[in-house]
N, C-alpha and C. Protein backbone atom coordinates (compact mmCIF):
# COMPACT_ATOMS: atom_id res chain seq x y z
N UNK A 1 99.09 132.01 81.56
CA UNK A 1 98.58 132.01 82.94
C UNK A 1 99.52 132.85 83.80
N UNK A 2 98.47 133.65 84.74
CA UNK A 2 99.74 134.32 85.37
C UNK A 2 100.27 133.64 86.59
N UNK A 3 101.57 134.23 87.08
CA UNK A 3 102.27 133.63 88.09
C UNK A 3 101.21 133.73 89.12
N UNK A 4 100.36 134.88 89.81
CA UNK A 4 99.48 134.95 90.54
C UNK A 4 98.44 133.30 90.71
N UNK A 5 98.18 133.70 89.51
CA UNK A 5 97.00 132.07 88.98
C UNK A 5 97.64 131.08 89.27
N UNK A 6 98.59 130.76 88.90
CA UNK A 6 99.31 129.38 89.08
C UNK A 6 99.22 129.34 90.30
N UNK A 7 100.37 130.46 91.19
CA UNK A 7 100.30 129.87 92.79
C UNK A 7 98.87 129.12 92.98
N UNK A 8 98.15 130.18 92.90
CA UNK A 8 96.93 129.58 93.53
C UNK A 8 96.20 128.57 93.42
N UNK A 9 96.39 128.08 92.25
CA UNK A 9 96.27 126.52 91.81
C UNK A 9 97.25 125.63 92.36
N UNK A 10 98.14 126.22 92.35
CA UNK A 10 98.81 125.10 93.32
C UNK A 10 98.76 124.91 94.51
N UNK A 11 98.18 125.93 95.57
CA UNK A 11 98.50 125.98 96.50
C UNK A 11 97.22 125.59 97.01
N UNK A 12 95.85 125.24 95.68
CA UNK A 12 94.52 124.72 96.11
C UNK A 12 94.60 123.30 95.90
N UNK A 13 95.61 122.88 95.11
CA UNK A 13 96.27 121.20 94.98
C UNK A 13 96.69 120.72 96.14
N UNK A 14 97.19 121.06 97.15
CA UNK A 14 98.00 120.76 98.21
C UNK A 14 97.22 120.15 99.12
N UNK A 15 97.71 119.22 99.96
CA UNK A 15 96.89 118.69 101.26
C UNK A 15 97.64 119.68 102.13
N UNK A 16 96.79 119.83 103.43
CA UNK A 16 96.95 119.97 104.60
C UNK A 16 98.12 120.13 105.22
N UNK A 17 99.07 118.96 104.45
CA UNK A 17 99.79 118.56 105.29
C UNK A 17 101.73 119.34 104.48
N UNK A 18 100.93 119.25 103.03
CA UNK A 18 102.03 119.72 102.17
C UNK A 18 102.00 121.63 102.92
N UNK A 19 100.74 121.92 102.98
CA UNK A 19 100.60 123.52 103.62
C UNK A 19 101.48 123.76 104.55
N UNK A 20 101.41 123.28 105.30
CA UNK A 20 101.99 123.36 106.64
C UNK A 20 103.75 123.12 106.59
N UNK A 21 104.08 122.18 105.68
CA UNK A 21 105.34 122.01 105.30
C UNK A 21 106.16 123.18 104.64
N UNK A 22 105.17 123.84 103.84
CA UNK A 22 105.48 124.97 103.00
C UNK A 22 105.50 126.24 103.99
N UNK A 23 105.07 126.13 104.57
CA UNK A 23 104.71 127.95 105.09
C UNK A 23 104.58 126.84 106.72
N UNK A 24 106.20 127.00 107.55
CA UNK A 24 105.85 126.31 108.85
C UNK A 24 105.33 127.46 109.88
N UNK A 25 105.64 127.17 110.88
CA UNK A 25 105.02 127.94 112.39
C UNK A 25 106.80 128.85 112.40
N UNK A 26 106.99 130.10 112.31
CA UNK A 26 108.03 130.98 112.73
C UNK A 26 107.68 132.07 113.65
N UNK A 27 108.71 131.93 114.33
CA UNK A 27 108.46 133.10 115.30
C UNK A 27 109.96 133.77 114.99
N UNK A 28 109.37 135.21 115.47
CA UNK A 28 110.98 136.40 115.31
C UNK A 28 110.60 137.19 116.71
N UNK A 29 111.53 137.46 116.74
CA UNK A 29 111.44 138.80 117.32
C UNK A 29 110.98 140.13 117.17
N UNK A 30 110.80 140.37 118.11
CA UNK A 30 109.71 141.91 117.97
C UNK A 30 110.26 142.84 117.43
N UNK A 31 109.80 143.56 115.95
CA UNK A 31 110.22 144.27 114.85
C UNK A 31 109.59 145.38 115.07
N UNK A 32 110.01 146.83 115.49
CA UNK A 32 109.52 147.65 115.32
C UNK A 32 109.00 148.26 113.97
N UNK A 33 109.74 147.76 112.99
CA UNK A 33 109.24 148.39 111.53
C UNK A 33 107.87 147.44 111.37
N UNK A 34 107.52 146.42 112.22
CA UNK A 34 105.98 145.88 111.93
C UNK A 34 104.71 147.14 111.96
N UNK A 35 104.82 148.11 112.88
CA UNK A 35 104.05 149.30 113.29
C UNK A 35 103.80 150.32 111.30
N UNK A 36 105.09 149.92 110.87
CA UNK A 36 104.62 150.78 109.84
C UNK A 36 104.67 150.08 108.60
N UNK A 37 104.69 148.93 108.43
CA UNK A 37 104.19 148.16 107.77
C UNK A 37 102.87 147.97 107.83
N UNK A 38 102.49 147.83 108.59
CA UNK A 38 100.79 148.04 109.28
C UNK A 38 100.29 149.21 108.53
N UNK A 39 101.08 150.53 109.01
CA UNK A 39 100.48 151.72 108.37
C UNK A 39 100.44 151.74 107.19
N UNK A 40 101.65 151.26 106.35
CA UNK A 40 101.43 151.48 104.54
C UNK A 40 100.25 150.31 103.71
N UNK A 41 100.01 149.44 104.59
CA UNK A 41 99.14 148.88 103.87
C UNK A 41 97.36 149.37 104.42
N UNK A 42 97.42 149.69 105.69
CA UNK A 42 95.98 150.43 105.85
C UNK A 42 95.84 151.33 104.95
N UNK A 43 96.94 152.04 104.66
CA UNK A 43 96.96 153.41 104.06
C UNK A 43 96.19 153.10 102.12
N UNK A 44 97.40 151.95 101.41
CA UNK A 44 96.49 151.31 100.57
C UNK A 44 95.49 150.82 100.24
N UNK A 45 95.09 149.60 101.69
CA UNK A 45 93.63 149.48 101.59
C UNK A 45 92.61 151.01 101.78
N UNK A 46 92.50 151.54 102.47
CA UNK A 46 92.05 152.97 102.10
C UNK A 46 91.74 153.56 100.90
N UNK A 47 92.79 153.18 99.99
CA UNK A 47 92.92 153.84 98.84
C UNK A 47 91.97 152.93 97.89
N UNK A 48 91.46 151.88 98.59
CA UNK A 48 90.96 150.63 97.22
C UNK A 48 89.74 150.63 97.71
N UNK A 49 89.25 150.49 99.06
CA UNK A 49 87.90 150.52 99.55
C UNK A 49 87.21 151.89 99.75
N UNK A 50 86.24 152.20 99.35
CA UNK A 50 85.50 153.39 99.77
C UNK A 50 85.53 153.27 101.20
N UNK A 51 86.18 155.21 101.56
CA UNK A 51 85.52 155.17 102.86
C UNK A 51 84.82 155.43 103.84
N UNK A 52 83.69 155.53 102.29
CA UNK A 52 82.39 155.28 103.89
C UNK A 52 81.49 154.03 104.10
N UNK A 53 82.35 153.14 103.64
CA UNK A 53 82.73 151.20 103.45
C UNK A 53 83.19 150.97 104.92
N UNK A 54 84.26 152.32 104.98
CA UNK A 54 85.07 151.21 106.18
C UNK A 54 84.77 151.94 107.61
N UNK A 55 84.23 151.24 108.46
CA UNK A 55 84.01 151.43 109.87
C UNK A 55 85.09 151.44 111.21
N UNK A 56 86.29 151.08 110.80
CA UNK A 56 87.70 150.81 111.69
C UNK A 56 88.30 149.43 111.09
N UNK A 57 89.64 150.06 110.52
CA UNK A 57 90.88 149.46 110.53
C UNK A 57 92.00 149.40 112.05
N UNK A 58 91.87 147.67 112.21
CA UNK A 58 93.22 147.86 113.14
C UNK A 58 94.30 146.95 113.05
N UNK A 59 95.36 146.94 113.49
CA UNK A 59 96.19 146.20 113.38
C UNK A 59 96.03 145.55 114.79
N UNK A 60 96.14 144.05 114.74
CA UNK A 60 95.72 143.56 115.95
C UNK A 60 97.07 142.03 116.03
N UNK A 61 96.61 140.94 116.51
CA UNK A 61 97.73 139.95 116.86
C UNK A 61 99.06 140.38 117.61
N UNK A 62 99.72 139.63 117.08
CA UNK A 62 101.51 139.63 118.42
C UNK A 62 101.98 140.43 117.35
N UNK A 63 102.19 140.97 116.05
CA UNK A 63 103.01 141.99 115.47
C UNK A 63 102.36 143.24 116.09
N UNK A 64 101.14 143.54 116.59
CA UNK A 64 100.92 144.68 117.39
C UNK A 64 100.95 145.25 118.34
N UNK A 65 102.01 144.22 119.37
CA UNK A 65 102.16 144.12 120.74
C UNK A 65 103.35 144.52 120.43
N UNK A 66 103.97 146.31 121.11
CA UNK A 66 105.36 146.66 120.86
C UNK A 66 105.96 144.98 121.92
N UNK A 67 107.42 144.44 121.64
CA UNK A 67 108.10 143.66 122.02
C UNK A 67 107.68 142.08 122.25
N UNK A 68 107.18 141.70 121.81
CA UNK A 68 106.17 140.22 121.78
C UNK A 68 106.92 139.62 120.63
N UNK A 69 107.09 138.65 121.03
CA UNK A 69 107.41 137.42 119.90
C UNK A 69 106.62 137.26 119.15
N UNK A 70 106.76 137.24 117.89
CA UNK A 70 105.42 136.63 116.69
C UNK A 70 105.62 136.07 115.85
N UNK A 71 104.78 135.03 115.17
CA UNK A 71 104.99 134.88 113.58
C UNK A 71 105.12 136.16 112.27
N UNK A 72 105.84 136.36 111.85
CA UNK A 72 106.03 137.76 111.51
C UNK A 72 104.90 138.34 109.87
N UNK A 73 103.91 137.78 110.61
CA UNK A 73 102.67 137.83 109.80
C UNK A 73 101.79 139.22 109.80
N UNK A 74 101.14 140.08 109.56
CA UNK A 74 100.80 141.44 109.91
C UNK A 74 98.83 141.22 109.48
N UNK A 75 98.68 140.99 111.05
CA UNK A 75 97.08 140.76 110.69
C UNK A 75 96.27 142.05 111.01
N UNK A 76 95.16 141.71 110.02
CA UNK A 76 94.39 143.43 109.97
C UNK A 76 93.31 143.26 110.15
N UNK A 77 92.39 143.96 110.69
CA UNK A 77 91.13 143.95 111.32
C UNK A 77 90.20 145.10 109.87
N UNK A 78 89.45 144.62 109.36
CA UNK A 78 89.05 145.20 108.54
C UNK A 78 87.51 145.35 108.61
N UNK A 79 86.92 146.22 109.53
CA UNK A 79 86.07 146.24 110.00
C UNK A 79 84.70 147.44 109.03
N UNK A 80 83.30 147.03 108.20
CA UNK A 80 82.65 147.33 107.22
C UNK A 80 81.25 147.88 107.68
N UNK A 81 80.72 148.77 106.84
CA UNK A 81 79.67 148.55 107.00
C UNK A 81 78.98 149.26 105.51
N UNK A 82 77.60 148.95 105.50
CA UNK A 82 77.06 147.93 105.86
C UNK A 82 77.39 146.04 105.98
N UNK A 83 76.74 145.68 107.21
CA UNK A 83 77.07 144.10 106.77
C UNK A 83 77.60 143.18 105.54
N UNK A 84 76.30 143.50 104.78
CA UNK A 84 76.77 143.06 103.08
C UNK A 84 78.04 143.15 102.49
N UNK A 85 78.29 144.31 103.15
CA UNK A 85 79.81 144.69 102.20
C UNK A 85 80.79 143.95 102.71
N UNK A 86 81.28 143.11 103.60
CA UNK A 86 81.79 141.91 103.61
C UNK A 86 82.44 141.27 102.78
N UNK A 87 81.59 140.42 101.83
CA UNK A 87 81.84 139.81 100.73
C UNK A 87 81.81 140.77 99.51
N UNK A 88 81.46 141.73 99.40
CA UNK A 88 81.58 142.58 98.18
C UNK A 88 82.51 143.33 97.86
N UNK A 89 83.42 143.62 99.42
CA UNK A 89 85.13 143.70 99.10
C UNK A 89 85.51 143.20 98.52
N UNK A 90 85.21 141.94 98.18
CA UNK A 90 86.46 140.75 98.21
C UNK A 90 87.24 140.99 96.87
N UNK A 91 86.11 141.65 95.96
CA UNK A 91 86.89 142.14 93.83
C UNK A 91 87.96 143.41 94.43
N UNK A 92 87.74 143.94 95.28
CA UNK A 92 88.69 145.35 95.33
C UNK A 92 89.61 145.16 95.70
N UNK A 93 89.73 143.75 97.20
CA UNK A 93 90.64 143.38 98.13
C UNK A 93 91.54 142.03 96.96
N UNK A 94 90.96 141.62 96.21
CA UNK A 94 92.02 140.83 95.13
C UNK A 94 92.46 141.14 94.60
N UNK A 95 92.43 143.11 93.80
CA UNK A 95 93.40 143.77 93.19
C UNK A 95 94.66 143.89 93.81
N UNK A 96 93.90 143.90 95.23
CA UNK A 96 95.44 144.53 95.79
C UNK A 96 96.29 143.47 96.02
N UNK A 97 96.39 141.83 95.12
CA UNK A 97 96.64 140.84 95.87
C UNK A 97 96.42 140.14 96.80
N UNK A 98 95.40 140.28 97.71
CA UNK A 98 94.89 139.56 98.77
C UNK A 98 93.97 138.29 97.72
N UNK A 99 94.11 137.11 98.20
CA UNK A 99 93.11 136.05 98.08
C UNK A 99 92.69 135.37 98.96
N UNK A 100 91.42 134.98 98.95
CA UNK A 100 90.56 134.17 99.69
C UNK A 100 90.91 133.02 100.41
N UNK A 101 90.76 132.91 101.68
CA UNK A 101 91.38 131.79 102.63
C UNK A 101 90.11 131.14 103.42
N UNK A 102 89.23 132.01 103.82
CA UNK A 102 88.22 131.14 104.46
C UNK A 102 87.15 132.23 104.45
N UNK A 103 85.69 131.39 104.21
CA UNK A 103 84.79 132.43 104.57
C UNK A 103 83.62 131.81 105.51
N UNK A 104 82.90 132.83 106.05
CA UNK A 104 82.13 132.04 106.97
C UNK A 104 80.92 132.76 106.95
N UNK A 105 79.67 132.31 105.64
CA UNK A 105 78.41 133.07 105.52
C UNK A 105 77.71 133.70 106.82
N UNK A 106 77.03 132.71 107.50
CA UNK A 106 76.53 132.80 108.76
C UNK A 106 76.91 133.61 109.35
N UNK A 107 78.40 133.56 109.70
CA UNK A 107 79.05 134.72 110.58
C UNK A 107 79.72 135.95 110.57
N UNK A 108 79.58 136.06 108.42
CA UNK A 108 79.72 137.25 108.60
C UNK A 108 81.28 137.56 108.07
N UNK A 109 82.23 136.69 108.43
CA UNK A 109 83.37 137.00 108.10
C UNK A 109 84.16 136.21 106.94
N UNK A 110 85.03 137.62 106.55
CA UNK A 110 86.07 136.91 105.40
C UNK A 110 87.44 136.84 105.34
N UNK A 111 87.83 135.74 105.42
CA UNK A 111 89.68 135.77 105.73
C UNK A 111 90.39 135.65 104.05
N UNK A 112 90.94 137.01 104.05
CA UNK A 112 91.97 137.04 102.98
C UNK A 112 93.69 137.15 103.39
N UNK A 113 94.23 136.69 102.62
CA UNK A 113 95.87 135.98 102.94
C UNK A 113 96.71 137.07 101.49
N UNK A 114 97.82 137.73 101.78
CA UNK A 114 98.31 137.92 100.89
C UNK A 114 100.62 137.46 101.42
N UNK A 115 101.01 137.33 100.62
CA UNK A 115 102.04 136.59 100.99
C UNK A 115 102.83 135.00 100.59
N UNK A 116 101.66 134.37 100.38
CA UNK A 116 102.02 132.96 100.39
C UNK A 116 102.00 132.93 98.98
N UNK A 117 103.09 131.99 98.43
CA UNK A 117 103.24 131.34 97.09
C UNK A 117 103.58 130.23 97.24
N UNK A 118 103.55 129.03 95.92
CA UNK A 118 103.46 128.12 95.54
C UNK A 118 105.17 127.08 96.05
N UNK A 119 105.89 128.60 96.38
CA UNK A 119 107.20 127.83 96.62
C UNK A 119 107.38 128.51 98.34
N UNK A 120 106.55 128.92 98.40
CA UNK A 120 106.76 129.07 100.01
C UNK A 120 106.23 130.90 100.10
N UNK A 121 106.69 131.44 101.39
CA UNK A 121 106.70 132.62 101.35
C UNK A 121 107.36 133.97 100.52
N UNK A 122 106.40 134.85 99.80
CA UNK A 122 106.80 135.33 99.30
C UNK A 122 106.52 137.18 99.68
N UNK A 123 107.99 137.68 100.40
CA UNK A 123 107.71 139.08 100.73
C UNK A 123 106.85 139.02 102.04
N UNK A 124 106.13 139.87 102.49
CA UNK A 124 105.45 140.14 103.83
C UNK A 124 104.28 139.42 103.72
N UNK A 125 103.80 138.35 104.74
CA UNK A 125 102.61 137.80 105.06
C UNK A 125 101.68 139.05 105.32
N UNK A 126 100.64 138.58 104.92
CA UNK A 126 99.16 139.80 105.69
C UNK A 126 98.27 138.45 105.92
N UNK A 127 97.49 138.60 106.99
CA UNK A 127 96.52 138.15 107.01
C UNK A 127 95.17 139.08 107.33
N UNK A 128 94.21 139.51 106.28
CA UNK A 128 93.27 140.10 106.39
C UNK A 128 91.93 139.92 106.80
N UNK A 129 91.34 140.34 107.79
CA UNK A 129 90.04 139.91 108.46
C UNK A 129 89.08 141.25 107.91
N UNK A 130 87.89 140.35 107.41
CA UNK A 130 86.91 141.57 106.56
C UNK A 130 85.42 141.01 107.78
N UNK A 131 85.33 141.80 108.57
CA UNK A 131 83.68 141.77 109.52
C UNK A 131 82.80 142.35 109.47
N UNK A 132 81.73 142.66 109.83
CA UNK A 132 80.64 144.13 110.29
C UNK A 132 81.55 144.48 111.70
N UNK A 133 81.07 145.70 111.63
CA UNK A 133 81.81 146.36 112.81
C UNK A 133 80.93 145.81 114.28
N UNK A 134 81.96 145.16 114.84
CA UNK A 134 81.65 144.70 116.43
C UNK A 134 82.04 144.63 117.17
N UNK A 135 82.31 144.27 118.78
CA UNK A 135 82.96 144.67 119.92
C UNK A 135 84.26 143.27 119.76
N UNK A 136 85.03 143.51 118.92
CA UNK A 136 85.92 141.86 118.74
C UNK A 136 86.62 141.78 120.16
N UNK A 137 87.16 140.15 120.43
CA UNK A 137 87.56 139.87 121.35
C UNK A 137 88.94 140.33 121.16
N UNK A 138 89.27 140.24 120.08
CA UNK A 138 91.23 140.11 119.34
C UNK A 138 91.28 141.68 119.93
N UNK A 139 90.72 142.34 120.24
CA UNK A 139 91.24 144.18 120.05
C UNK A 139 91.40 144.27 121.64
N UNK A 140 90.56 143.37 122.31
CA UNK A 140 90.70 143.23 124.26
C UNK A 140 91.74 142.38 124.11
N UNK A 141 92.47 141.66 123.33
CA UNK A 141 93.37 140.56 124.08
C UNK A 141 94.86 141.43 123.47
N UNK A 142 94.68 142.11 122.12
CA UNK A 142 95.73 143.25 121.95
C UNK A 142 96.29 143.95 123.43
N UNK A 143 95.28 144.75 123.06
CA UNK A 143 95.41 145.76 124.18
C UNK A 143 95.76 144.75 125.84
N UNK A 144 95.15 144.00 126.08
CA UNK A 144 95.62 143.09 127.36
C UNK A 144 97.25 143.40 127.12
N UNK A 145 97.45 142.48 126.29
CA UNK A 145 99.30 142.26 126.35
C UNK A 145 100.02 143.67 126.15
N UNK A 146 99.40 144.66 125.27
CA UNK A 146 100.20 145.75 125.39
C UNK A 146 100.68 146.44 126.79
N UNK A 147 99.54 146.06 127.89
CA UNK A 147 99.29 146.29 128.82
C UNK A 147 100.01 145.92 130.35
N UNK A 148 100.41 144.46 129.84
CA UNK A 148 100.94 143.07 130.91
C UNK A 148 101.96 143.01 130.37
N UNK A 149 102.62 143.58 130.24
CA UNK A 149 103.91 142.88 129.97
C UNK A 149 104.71 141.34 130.21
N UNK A 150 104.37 141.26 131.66
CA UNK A 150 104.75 139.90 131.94
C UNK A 150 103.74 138.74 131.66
N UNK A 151 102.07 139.00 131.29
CA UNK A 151 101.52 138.49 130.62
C UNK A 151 101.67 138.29 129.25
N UNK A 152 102.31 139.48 128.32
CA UNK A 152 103.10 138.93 127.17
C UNK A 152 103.55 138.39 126.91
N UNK A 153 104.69 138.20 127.90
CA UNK A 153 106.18 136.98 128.04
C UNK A 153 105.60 135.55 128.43
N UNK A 154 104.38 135.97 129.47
CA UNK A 154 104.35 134.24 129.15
C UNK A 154 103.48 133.50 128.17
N UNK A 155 102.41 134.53 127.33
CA UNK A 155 102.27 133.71 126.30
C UNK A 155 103.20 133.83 125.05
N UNK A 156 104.53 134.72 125.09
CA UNK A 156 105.61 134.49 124.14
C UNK A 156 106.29 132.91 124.15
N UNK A 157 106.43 132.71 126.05
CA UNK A 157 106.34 131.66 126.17
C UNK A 157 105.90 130.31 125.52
N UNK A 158 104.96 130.25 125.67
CA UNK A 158 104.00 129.35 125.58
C UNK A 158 103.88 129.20 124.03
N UNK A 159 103.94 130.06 122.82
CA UNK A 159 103.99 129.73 121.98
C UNK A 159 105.83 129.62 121.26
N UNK A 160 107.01 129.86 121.96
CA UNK A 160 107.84 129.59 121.82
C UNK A 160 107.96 127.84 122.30
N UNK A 161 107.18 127.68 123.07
CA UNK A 161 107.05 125.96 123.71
C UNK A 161 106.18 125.20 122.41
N UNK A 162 105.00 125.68 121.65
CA UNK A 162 104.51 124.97 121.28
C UNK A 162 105.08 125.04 119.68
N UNK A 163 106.00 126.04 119.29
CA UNK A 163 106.57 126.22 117.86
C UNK A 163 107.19 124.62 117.68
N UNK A 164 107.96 124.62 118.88
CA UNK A 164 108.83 123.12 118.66
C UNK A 164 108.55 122.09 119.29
N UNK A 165 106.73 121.87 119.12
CA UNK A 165 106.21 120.96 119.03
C UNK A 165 105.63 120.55 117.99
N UNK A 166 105.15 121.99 117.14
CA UNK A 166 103.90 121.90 116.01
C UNK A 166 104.76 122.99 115.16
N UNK A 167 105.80 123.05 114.67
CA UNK A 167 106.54 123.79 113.30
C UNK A 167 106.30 123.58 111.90
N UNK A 168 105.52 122.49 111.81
CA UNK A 168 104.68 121.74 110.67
C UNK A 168 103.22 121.15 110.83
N UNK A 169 102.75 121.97 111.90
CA UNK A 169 101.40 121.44 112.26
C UNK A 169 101.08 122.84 112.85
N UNK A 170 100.27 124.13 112.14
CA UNK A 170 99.64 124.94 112.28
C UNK A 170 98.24 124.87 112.97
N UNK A 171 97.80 124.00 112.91
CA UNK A 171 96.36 123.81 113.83
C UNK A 171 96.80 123.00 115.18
N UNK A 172 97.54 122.34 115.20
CA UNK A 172 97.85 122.42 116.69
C UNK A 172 98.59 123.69 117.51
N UNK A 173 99.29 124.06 116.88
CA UNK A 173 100.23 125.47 117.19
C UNK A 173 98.91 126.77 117.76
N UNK A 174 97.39 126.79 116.83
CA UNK A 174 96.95 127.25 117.12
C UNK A 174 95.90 126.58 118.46
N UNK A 175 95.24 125.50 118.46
CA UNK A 175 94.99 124.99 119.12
C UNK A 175 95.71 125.01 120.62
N UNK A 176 96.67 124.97 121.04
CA UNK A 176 96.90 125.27 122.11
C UNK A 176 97.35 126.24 122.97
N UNK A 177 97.07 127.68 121.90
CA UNK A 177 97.06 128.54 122.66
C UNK A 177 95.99 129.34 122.95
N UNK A 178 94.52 128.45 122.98
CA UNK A 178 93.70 128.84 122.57
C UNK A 178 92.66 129.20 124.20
N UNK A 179 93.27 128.17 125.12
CA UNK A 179 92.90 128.36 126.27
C UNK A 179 93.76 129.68 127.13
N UNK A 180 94.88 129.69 126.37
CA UNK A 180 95.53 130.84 127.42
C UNK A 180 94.91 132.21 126.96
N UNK A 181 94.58 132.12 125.61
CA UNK A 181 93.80 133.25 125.00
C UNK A 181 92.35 133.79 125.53
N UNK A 182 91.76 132.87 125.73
CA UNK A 182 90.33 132.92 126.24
C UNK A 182 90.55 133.45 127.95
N UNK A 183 91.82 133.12 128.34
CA UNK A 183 91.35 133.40 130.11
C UNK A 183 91.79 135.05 129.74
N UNK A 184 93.06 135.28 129.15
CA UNK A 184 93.71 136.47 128.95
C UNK A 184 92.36 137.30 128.36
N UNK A 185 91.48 137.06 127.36
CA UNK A 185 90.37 137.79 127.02
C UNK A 185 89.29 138.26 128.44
N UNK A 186 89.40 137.05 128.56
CA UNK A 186 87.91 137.77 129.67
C UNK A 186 89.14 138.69 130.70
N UNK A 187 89.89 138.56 131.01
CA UNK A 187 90.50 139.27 132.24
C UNK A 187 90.59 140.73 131.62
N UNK A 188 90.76 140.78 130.03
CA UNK A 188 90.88 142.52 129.26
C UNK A 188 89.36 142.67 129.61
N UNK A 189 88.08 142.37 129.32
CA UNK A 189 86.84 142.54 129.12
C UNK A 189 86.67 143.37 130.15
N UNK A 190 87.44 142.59 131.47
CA UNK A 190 86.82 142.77 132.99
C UNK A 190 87.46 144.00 133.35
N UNK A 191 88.52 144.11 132.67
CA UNK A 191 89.27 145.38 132.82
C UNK A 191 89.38 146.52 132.29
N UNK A 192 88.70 146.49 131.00
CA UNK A 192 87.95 147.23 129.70
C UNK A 192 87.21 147.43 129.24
N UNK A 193 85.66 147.43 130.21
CA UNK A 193 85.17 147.22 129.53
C UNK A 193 83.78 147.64 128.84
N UNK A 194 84.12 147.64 127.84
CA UNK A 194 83.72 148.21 126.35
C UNK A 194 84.38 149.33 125.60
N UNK A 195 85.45 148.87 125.87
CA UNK A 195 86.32 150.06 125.29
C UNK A 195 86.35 150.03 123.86
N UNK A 196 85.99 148.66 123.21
CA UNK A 196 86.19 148.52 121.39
C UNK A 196 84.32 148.54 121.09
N UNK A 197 83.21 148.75 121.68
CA UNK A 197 82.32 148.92 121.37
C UNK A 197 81.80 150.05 120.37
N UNK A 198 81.76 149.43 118.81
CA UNK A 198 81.57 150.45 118.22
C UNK A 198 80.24 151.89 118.46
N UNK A 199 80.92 153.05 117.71
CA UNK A 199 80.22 154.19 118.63
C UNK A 199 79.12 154.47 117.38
């Protein structure tokens, strides 16, 4: 069995609660080498997906905000078309090590994770988002903070407040920054808007 296989069996054994213990809530400081870490793995995925598959790659979350505090996770916007092709990545996107974290028929989307092992983190987190190409909210709330600076800082804030509440509880960690996210979105919309509307 390979080491690959195993993690993943183990890491589909686990409650909830062992997850969260394993892989807690970290925040670092703002890494400029995140920008090209970003680039060498678009550059790979490129190389694995056909591309006239892919409709826009972006790098989006707090590793894409030059100076923002983040979990030092590198999330990717992996944006397809046709629709279908969604889920029909998913054999090309497991060569490259990415595996399956959540999918959501109805809506279209597929969350692949590469990073995590059975004994904790292993090497650079990715978290990969596979969609049809659409006007996402995440690319207005990017661009917001790149934008606000002092709107950055205070949701650096705010999730520096809730790390050391929820450092072993990832769904609350996300959960409460979920309202500052939503006002910060509509205020990019109102200020942007349609700037990520695919062309």
């Amino acid at each position: 069995m390979s080491r690959r296989v195993s993690d993943e069996a183990a890491l589909s054994a686990m409650s909830l609660e062992e997850l969260w213990r394993l892989f807690p809530v970290i925040l670092s400081e703002s890494r400029p080498e995140w920008a090209e870490i970003y680039r060498r793995e678009k550059e790979m995925l490129e190389s694995v997906v056909p591309l006239s598959r892919i409709s826009r790659l972006s790098h989006f979350g707090s590793t894409s905000v030059p100076g923002l505090a983040a979990k030092p996770t590198i999330d990717i916007l992996l944006e397809v078309r046709p629709d279908s092709f969604v889920f029909e990545a998913l054999p090309l996107l497991e060569k490259c090590g990415y595996r399956e974290m959540h999918r959501d028929e109805a809506q279209m989307r597929l969350v692949l994770v590469k990073g995590y092992a059975a004994d904790g983190f292993r090497g650079q987190a990715f978290h990969l988002h596979v969609r049809p190409c659409r006007d996402w909210d995440e690319l207005y709330f990017r661009d917001y903070l790149a934008a606000h600076p002092d709107e950055a800082e205070r949701y650096a804030a705010l999730k520096r407040s809730l790390k050391e509440k929820f450092e072993f509880n990832r769904d609350a960690y996300t959960e409460g920054k979920t309202e500052l996210i939503a006002a910060m979105t509509r205020r990019a919309r109102e200020e942007m808007p349609g700037r990520h509307v695919p062309e």
